[in-house]
C-alpha atoms as a PDB file:
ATOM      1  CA  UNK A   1     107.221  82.945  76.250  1.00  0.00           C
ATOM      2  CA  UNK A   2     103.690  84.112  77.520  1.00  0.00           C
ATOM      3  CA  UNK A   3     105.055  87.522  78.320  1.00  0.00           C
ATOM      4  CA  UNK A   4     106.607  87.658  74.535  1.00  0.00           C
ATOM      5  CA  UNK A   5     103.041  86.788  73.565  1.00  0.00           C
ATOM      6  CA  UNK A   6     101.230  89.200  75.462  1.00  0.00           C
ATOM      7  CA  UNK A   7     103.177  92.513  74.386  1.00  0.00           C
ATOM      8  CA  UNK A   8     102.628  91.228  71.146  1.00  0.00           C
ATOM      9  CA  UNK A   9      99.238  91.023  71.122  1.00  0.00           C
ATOM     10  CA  UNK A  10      99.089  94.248  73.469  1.00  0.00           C
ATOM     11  CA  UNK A  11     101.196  95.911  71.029  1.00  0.00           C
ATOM     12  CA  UNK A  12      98.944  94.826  67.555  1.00  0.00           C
ATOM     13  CA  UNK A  13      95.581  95.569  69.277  1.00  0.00           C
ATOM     14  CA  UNK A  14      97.656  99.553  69.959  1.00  0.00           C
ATOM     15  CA  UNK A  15      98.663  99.955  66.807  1.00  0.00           C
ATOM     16  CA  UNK A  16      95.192  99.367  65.061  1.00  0.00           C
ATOM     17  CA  UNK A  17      94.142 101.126  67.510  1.00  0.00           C
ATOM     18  CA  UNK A  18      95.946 104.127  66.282  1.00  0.00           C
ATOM     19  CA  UNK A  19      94.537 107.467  64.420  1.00  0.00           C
ATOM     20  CA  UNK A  20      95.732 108.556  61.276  1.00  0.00           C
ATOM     21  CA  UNK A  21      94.065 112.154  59.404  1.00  0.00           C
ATOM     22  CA  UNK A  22      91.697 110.014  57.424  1.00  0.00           C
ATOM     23  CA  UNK A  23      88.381 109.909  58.907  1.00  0.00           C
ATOM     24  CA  UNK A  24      85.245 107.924  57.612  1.00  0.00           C
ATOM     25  CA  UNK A  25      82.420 110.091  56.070  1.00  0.00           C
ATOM     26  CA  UNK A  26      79.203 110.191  58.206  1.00  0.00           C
ATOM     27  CA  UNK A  27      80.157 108.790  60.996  1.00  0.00           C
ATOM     28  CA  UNK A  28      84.074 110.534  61.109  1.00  0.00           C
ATOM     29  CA  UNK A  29      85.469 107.993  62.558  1.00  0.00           C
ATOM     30  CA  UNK A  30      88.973 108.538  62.648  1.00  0.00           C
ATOM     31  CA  UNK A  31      91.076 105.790  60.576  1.00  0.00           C
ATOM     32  CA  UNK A  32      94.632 104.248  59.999  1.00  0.00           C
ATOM     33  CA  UNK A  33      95.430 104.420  56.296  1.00  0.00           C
ATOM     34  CA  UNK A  34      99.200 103.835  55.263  1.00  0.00           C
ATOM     35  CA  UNK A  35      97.722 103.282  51.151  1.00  0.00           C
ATOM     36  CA  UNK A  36      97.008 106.283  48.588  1.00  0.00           C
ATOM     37  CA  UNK A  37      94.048 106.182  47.178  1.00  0.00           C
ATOM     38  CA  UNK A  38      95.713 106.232  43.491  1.00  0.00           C
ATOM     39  CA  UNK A  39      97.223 102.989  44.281  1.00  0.00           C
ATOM     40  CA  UNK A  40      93.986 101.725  46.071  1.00  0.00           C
ATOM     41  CA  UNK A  41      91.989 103.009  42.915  1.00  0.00           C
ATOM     42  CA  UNK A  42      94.670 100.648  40.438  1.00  0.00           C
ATOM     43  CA  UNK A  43      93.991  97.354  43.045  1.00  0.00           C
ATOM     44  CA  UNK A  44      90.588  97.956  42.511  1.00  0.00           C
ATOM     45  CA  UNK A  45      90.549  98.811  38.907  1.00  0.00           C
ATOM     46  CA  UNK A  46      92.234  95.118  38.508  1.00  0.00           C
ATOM     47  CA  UNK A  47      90.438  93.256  40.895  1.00  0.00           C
ATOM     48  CA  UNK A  48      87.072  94.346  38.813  1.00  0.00           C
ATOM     49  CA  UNK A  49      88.459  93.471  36.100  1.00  0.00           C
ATOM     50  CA  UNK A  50      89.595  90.118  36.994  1.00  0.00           C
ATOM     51  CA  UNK A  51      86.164  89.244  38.485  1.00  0.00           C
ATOM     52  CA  UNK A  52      84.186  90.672  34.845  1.00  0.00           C
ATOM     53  CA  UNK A  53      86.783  87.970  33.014  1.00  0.00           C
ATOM     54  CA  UNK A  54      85.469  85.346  35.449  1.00  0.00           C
ATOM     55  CA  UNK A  55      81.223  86.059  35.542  1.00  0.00           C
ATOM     56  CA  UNK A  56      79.214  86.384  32.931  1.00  0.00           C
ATOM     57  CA  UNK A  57      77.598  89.491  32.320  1.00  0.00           C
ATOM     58  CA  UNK A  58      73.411  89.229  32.771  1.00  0.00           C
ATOM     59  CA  UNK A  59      71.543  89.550  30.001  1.00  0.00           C
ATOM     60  CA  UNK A  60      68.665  90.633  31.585  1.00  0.00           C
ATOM     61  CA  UNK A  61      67.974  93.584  30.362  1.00  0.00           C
ATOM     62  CA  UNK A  62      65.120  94.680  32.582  1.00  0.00           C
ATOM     63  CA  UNK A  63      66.663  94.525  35.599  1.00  0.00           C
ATOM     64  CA  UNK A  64      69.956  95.577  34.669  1.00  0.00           C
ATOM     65  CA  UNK A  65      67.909  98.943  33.819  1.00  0.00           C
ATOM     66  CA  UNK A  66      66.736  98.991  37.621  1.00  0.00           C
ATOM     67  CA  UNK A  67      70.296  98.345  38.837  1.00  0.00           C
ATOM     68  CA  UNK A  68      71.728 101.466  36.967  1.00  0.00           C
ATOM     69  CA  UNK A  69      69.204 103.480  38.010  1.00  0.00           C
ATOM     70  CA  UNK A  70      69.852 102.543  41.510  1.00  0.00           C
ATOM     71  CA  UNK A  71      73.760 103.075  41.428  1.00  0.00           C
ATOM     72  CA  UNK A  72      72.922 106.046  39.850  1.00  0.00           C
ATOM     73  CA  UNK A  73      71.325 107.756  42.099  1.00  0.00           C
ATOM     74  CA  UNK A  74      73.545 105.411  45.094  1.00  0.00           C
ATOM     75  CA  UNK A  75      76.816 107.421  43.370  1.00  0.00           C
ATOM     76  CA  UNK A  76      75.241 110.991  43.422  1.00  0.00           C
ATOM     77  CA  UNK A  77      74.962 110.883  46.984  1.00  0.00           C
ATOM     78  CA  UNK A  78      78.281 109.393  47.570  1.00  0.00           C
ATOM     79  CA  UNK A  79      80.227 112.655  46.733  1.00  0.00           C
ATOM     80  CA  UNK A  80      83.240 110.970  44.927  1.00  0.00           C
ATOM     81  CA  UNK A  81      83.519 112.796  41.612  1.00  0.00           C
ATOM     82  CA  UNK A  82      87.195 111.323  41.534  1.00  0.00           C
ATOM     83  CA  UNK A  83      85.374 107.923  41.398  1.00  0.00           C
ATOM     84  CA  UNK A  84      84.976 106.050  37.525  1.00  0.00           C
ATOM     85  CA  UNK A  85      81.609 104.696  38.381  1.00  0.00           C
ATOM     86  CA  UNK A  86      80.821 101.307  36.916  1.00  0.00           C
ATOM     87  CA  UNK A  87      77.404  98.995  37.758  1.00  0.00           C
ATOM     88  CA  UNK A  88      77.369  95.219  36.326  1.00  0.00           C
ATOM     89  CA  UNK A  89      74.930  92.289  37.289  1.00  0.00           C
ATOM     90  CA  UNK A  90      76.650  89.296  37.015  1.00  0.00           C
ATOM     91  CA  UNK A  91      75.381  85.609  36.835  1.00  0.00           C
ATOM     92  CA  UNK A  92      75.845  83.886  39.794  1.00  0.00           C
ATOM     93  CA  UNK A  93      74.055  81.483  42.453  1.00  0.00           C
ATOM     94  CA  UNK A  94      76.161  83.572  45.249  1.00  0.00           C
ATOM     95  CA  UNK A  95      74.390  86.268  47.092  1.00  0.00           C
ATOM     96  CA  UNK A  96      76.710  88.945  47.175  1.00  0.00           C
ATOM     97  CA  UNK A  97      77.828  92.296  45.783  1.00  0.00           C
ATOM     98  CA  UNK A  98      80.515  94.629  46.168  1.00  0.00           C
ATOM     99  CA  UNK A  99      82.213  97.860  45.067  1.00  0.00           C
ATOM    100  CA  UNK A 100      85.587  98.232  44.427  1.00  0.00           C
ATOM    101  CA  UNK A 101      87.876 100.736  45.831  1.00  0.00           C
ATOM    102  CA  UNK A 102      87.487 103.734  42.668  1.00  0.00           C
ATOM    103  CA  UNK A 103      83.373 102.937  42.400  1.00  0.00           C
ATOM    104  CA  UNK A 104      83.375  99.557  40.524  1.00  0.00           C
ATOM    105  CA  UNK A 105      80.455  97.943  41.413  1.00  0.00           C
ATOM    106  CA  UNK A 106      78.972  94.553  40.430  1.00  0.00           C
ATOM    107  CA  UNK A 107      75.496  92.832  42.048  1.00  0.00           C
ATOM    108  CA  UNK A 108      75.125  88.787  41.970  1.00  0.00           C
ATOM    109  CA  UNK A 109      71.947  87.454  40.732  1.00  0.00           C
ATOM    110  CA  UNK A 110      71.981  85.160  43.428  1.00  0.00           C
ATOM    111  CA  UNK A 111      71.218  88.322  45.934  1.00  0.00           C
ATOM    112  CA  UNK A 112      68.633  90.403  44.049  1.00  0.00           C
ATOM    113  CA  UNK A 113      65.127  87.671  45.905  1.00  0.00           C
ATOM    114  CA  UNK A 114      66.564  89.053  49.181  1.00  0.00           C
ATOM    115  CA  UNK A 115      66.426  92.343  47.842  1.00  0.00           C
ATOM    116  CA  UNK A 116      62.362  91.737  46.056  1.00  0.00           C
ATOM    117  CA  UNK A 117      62.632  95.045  45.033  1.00  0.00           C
ATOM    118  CA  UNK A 118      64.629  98.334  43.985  1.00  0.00           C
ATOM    119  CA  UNK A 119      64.750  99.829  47.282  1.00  0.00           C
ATOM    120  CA  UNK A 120      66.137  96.551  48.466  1.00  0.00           C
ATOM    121  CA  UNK A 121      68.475  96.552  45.869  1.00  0.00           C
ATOM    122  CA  UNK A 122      69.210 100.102  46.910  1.00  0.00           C
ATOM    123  CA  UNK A 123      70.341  99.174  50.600  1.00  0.00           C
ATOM    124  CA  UNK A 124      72.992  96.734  49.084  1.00  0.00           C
ATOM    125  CA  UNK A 125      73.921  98.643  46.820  1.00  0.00           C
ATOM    126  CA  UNK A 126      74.212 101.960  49.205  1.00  0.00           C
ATOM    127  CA  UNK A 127      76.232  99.061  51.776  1.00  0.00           C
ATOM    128  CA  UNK A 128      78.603  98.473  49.538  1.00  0.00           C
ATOM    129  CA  UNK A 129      79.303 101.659  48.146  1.00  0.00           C
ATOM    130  CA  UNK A 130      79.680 102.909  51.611  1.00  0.00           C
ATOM    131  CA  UNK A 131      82.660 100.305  52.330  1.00  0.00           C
ATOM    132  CA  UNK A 132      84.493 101.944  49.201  1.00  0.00           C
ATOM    133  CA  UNK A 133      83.630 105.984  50.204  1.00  0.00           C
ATOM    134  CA  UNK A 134      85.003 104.538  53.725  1.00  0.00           C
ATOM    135  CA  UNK A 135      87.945 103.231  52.405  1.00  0.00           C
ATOM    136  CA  UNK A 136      87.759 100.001  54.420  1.00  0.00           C
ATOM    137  CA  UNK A 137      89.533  97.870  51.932  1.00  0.00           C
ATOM    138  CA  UNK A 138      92.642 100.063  52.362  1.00  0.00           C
ATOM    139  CA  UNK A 139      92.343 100.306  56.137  1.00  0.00           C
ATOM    140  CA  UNK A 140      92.377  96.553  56.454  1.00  0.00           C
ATOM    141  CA  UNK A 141      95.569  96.612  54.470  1.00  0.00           C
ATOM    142  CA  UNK A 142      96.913  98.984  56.646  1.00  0.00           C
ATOM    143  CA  UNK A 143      95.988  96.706  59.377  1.00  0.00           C
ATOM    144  CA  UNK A 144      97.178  93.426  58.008  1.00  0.00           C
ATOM    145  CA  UNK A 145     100.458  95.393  57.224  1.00  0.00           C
ATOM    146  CA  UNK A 146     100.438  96.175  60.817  1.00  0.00           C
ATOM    147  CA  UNK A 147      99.986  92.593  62.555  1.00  0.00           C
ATOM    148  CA  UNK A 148     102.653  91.278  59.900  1.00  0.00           C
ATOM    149  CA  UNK A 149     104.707  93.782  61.150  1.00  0.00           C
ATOM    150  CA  UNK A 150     104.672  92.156  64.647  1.00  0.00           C
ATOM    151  CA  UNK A 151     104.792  88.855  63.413  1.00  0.00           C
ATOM    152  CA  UNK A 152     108.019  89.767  61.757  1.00  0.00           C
ATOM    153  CA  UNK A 153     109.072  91.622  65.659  1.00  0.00           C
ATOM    154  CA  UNK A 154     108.279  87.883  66.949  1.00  0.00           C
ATOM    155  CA  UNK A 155     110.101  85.658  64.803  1.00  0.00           C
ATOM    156  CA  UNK A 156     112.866  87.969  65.130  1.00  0.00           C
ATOM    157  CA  UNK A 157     112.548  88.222  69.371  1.00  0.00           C
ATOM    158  CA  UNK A 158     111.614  84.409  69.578  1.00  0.00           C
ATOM    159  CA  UNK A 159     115.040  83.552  67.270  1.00  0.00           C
ATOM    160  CA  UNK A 160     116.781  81.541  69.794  1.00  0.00           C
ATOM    161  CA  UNK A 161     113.948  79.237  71.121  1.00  0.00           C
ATOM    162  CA  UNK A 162     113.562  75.667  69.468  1.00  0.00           C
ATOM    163  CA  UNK A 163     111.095  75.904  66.226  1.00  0.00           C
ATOM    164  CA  UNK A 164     108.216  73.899  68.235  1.00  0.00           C
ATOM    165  CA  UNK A 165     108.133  76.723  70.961  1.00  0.00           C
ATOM    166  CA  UNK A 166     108.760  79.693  68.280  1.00  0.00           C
ATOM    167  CA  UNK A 167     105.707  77.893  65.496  1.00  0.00           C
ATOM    168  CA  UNK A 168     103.723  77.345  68.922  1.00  0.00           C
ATOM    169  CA  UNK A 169     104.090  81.189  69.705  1.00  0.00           C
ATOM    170  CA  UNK A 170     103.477  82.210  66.166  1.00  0.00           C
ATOM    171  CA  UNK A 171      99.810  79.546  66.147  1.00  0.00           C
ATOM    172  CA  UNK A 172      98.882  81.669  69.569  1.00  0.00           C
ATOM    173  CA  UNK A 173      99.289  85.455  68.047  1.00  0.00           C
ATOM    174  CA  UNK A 174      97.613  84.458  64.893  1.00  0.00           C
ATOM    175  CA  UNK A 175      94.110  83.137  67.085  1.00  0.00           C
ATOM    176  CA  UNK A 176      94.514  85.968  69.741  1.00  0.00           C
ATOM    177  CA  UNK A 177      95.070  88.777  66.811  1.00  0.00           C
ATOM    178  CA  UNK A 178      92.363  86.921  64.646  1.00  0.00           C
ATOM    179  CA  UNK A 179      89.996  86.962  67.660  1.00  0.00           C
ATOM    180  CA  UNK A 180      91.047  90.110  69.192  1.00  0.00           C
ATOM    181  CA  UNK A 181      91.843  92.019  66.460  1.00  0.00           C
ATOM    182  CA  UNK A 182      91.087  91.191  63.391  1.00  0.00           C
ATOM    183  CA  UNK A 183      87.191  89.992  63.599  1.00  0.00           C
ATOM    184  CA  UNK A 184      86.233  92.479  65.768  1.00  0.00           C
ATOM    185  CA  UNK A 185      87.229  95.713  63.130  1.00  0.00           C
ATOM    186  CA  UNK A 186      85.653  93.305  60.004  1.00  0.00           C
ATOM    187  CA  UNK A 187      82.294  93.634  62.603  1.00  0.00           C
ATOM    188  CA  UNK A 188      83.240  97.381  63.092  1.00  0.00           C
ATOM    189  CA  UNK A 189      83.622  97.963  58.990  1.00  0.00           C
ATOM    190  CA  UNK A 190      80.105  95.831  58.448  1.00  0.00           C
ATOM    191  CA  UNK A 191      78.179  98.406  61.182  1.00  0.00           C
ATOM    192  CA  UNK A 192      79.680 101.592  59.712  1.00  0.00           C
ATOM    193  CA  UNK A 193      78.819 100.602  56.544  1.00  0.00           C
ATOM    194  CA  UNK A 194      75.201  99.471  57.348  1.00  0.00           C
ATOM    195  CA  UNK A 195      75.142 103.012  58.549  1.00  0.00           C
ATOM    196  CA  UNK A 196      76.631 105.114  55.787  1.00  0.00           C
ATOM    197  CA  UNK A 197      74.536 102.883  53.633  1.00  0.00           C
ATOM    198  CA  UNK A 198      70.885 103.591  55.263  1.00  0.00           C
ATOM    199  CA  UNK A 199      72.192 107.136  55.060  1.00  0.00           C
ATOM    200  CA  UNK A 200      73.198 107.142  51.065  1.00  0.00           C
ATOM    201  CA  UNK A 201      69.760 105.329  50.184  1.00  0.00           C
ATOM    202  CA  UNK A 202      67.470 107.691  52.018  1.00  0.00           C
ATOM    203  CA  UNK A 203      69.405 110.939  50.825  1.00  0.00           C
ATOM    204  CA  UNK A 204      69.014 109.025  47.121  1.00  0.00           C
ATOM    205  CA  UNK A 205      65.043 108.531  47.626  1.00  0.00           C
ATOM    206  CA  UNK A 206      64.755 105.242  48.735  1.00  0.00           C
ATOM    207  CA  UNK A 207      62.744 104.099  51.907  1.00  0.00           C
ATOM    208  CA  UNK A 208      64.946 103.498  54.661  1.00  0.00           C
ATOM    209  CA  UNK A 209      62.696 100.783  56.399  1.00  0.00           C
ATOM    210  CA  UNK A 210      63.672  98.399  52.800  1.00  0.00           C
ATOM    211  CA  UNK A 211      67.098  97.909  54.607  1.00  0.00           C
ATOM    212  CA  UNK A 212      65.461  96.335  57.981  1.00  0.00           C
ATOM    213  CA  UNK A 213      63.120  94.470  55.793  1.00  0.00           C
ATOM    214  CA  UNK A 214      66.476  92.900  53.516  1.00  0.00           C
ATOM    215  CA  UNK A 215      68.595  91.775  56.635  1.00  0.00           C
ATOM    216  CA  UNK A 216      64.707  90.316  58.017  1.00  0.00           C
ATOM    217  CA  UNK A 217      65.459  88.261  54.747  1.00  0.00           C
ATOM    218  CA  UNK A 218      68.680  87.328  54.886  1.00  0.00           C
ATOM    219  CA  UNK A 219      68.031  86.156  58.410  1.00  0.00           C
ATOM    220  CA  UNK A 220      65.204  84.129  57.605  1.00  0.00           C
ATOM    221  CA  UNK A 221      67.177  82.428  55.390  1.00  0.00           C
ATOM    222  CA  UNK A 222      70.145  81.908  57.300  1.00  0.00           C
ATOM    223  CA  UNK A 223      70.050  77.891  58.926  1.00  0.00           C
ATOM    224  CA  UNK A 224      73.835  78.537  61.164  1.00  0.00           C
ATOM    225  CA  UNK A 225      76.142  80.523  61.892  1.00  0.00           C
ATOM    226  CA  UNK A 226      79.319  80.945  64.123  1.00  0.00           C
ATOM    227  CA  UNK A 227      79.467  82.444  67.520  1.00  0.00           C
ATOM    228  CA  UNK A 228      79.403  86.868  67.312  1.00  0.00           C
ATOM    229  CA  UNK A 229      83.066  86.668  68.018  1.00  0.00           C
ATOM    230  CA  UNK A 230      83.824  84.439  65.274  1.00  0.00           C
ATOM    231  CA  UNK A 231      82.045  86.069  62.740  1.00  0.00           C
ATOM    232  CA  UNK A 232      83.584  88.133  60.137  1.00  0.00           C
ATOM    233  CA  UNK A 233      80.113  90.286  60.249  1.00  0.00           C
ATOM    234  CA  UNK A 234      77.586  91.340  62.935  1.00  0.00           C
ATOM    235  CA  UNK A 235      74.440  88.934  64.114  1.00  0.00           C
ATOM    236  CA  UNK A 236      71.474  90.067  62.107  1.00  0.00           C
ATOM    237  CA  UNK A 237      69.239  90.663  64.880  1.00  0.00           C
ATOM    238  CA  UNK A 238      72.261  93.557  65.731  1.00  0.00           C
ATOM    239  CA  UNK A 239      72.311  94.709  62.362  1.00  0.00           C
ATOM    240  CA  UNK A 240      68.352  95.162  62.505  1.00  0.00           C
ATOM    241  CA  UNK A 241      68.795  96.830  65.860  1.00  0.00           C
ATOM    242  CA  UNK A 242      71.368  98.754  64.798  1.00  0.00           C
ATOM    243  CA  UNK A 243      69.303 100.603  61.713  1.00  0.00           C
ATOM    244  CA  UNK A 244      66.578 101.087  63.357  1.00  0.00           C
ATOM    245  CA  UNK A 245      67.778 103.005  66.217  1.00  0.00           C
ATOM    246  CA  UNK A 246      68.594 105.670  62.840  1.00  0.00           C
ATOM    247  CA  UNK A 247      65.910 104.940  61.211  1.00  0.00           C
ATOM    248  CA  UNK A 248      63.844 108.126  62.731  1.00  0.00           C
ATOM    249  CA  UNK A 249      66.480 110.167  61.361  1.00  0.00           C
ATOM    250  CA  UNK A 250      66.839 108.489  58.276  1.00  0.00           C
ATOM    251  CA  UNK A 251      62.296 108.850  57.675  1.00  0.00           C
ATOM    252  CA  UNK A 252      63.029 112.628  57.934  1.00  0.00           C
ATOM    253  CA  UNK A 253      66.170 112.662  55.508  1.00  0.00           C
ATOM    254  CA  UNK A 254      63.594 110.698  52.913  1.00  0.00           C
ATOM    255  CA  UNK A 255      60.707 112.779  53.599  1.00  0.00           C
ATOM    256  CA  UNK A 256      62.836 115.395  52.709  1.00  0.00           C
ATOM    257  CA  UNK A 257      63.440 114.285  48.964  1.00  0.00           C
ATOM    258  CA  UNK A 258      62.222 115.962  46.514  1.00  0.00           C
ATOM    259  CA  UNK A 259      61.946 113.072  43.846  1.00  0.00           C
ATOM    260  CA  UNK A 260      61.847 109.985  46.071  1.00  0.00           C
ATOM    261  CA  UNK A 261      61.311 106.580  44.065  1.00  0.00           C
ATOM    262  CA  UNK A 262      60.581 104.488  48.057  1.00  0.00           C
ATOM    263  CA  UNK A 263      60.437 100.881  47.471  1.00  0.00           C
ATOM    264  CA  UNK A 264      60.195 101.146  43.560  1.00  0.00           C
ATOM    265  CA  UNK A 265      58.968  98.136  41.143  1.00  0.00           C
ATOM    266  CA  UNK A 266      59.387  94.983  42.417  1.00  0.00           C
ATOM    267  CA  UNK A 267      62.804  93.600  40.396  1.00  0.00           C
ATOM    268  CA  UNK A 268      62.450  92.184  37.144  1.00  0.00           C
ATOM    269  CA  UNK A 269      64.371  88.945  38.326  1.00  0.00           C
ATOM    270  CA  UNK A 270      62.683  88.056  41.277  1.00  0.00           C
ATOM    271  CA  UNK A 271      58.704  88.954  39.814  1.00  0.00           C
ATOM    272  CA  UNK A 272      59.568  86.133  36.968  1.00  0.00           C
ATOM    273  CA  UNK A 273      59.864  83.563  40.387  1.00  0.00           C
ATOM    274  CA  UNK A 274      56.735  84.693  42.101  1.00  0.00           C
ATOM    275  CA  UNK A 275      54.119  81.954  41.066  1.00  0.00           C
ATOM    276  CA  UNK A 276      50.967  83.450  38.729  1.00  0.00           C
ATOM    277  CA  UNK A 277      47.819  83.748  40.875  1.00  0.00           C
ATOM    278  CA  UNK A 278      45.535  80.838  40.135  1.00  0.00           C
ATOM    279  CA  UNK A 279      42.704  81.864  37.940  1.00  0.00           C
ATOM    280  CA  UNK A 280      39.810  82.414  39.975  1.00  0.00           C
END
């Protein structure tokens, strides 16, 4: 049974392992893809569309101005002229954002105070449109295809032992692969990302230090969190680490602009929450 288990797992962590001719942009790291990017382009085309049906669109004008300006400038450096760019800020507690596989992008309200201003909004913006020019949506597809693959080899292998031993077999591959596996890349896809992004929002103008300064923020804010190895994303303390071991590189691709907007205006949204100074 354990040996059935190990050449399982042995055999998963090999085959996401394995190199396809799709390589990341930046940092060319090579990838396994199995999905085309037309079909990739329709998921995310849908998924957008399902999420606009479910959030209200903001109607704050202001700093849905900033926001296009940002992804503007975000898309121009992305080099994806096949991509139907589309920026919304929705109206939500949450602090996320994301871009869809095809360049559909929509911010949260709930993230733009961790942002406090447009270059802050820039480095989550640039983050997420790096996970879409990186194709990591269809790459963990491709993955997930993979360990469901195996899953299928073990059921299959395991066919004659009682259903206690087989479901016991099946509960250990899905925490070693999940472990192993599976958290480990989602950590992989978050770094890569964090460093096409620092890359996209210097090259766009913006001041590469506002990305240290946002995931200062976030931490701040953040009371718990799992162990590393449980976590779906990297520690912040890594993440800061992580940018500013670029960041000299990244101060001479801004200095380099010749129209750079650095940190911008502070954002509309989160100036109507700072407290008026008491008259003096």
């Amino acid at each position: 049974m354990m040996r059935t288990l190990l050449a399982a797992v042995m055999l998963s962590v090999a085959l996401l392992g394995a190199t396809g001719c799709q390589h990341a942009p930046i940092t060319n790291r090579a990838q396994f893809i199995v999905l085309d990017q037309a079909q990739e382009a329709s998921l995310g085309a849908k998924a957008y569309q399902e999420v606009l049906a479910k959030y209200k669109e903001s109607g704050d004008s202001a700093t849905t101005t900033v926001l296009l300006r940002v992804g503007r400038r975000i898309a121009g450096q992305a080099n994806r002229p096949e991509y139907q760019w589309e920026f919304k800020l929705l109206e939500s507690e949450e602090a996320n954002a994301f871009c869809l596989p095809g360049g559909k992008v929509a911010v949260y309200t709930g993230i733009l105070p961790f942002c406090h201003d447009e270059a802050g909004l820039a480095a989550v913006m640039a983050h997420e449109v790096a996970h879409a020019m990186a194709r990591h949506g269809a790459e963990r597809m491709s993955h997930g295809l993979v360990l469901e693959l195996v899953a299928q080899g073990i059921l299959t292998g395991t066919g004659r032992l009682s259903p206690a031993a087989q479901a016991g077999i099946m509960q250990a591959y899905g925490v070693a692969t999940s472990v192993g596996a599976e958290l480990p890349f989602s950590r992989q896809m978050e770094s890569e990302a964090d460093r096409i992004g620092i890359e996209l929002m210097s090259r766009a103008g913006y001041v590469p230090t506002a990305s240290v300064e946002l995931w200062e923020r976030m931490s701040a804010a953040q009371k718990t969190r799992p162990p590393n190895f449980l976590s779906t994303h990297p520690a912040p303390e890594n993440r800061i680490e992580s940018l500013q071991n670029v960041m000299p590189e990244m101060m001479t691709l801004y200095r380099q602009i010749p129209d750079p907007i650095g940190q911008g205006v502070v954002l509309p949204a989160v100036e109507r929450l700072i407290p008026p100074k008491p008259a003096i």
